[in-house]
C-alpha atoms as a PDB file:
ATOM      1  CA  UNK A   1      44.498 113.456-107.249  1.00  0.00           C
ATOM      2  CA  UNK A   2      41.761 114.693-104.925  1.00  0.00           C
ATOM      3  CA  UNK A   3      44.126 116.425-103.181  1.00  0.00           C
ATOM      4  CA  UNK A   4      45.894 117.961-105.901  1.00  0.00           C
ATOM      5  CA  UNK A   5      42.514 119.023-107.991  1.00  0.00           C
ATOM      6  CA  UNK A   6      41.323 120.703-104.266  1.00  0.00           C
ATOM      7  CA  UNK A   7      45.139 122.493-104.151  1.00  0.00           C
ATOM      8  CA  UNK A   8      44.222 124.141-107.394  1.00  0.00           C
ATOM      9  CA  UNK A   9      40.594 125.375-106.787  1.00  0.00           C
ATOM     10  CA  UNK A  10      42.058 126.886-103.741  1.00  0.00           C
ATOM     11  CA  UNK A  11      45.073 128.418-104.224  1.00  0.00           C
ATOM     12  CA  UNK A  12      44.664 129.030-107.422  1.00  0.00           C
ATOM     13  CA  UNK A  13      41.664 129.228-109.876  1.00  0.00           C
ATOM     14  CA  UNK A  14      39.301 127.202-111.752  1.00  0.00           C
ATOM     15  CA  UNK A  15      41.033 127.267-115.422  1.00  0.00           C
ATOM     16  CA  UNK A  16      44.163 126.097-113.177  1.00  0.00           C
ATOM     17  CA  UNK A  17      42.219 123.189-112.020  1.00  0.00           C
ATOM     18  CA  UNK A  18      40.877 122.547-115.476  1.00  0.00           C
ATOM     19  CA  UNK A  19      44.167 122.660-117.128  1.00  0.00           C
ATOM     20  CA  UNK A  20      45.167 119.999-114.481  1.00  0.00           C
ATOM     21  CA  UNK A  21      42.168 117.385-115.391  1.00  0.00           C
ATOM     22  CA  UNK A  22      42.705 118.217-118.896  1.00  0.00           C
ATOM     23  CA  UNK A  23      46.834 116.986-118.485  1.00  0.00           C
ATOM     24  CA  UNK A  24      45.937 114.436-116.395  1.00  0.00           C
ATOM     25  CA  UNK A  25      43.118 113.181-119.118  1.00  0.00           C
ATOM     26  CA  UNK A  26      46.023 113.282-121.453  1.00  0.00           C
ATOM     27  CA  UNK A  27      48.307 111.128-119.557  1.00  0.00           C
ATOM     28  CA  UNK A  28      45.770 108.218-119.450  1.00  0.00           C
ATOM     29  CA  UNK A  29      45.324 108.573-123.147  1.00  0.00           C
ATOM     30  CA  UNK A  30      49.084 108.266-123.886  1.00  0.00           C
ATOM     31  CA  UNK A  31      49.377 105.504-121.252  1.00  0.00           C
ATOM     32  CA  UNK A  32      46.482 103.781-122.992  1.00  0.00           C
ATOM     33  CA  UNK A  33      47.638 104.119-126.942  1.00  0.00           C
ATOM     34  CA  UNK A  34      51.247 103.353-125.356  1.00  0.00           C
ATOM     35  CA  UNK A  35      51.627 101.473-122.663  1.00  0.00           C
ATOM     36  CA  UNK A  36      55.225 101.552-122.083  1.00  0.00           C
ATOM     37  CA  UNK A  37      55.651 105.198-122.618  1.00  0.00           C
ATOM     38  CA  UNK A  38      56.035 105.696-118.890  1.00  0.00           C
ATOM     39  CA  UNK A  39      59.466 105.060-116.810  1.00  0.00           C
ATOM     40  CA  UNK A  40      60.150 101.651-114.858  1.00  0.00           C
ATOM     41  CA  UNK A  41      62.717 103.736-113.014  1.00  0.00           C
ATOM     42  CA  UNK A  42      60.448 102.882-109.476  1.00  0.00           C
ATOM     43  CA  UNK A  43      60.331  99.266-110.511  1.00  0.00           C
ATOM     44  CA  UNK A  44      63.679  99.144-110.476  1.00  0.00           C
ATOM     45  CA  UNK A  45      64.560 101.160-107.552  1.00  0.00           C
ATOM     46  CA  UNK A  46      62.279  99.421-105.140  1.00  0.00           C
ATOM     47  CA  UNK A  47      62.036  96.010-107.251  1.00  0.00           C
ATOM     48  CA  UNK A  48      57.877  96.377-107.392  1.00  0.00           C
ATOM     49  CA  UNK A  49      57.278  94.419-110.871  1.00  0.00           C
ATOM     50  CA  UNK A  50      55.672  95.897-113.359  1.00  0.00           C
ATOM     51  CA  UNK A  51      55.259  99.336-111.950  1.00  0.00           C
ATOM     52  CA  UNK A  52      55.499 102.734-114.487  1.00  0.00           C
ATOM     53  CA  UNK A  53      55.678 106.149-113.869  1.00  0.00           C
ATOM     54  CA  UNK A  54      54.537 108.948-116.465  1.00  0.00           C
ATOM     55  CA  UNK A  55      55.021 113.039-115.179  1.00  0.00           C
ATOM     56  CA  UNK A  56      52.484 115.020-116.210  1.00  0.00           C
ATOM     57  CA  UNK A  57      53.729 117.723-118.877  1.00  0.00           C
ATOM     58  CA  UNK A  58      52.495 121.195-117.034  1.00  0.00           C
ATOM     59  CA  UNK A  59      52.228 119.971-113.775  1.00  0.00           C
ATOM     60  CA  UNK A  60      54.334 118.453-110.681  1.00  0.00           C
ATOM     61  CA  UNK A  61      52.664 115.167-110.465  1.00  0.00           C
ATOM     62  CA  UNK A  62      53.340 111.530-111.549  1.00  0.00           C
ATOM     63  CA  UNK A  63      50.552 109.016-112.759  1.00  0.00           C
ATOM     64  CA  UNK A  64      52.019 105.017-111.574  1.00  0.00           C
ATOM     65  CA  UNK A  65      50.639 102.802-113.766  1.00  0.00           C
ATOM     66  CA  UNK A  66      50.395  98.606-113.888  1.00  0.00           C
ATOM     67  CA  UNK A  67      49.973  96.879-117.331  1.00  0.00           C
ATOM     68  CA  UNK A  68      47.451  93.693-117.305  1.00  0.00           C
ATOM     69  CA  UNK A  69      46.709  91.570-119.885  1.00  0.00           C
ATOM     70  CA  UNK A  70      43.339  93.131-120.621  1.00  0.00           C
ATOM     71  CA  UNK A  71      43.573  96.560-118.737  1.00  0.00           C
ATOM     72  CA  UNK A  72      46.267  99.197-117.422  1.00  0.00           C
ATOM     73  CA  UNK A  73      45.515  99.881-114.135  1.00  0.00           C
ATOM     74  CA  UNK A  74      46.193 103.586-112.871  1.00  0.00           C
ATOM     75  CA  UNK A  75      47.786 103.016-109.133  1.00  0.00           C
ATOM     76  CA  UNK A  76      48.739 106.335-107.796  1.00  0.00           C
ATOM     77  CA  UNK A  77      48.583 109.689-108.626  1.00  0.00           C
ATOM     78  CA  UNK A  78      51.594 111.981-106.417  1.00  0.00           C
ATOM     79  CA  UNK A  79      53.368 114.852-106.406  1.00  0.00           C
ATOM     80  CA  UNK A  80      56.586 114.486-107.711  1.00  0.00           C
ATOM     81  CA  UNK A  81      58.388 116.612-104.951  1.00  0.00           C
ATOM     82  CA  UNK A  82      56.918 113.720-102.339  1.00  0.00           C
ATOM     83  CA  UNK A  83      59.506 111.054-101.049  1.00  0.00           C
ATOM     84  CA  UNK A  84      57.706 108.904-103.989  1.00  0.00           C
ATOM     85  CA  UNK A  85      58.974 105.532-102.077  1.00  0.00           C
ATOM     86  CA  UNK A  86      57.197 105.478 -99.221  1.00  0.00           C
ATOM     87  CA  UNK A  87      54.188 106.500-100.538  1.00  0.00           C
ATOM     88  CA  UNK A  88      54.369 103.144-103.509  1.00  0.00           C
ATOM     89  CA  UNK A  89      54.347 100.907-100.081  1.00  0.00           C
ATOM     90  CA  UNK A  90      51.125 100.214 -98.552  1.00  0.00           C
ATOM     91  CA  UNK A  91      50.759 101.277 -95.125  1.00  0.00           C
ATOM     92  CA  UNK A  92      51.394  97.269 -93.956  1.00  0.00           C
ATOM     93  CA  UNK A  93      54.200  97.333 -95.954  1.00  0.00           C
ATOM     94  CA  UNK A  94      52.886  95.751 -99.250  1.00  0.00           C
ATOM     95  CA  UNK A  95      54.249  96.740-102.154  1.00  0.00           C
ATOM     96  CA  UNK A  96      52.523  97.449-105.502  1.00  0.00           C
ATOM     97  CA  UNK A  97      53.536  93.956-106.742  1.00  0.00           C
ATOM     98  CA  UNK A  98      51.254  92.633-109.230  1.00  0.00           C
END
């Protein structure tokens, strides 16, 4: 997200960043008041339980999200033009199973 949020201020302007934090910010809200809004499409394409994805609506990026008991738990932030799998695996290998 760092990333992403830097992109913006740079290449583009402020209000561009803004609008960014302000999508993002609504993402977590719908993830929050609905937790299974986002896709399990990852979950089941590299069996890693649990794991949703929800795209941001004005921007390129996808939030991957974990459901708890007691919290949601945001995992990764990406682009969605990345090769998404290799950057759900942990650099040892581990996947986002929880």
């Amino acid at each position: 997200m760092d990333e992403a949020l830097d992109h913006y201020l740079r290449d583009a302007n402020g209000s561009v960043a803004l609008g960014f934090v302000d999508d993002l910010q609504a993402a977590y809200r719908l993830i929050a008041e609905h937790h299974t809004s986002g896709s399990p499409r990852y979950a089941y394409e590299l069996q890693m339980a649990d794991i949703r994805s929800l795209r941001l609506k004005r921007y390129p990026y996808l939030v991957f999200y974990v459901e708890h008991p007691d919290h949601i738990e945001v995992w990764r932030v990406l682009h969605g033009m990345r090769d998404i799998p290799p950057w759900l695996i942990g650099p040892d290998g581990d996947r986002a199973d929880h």
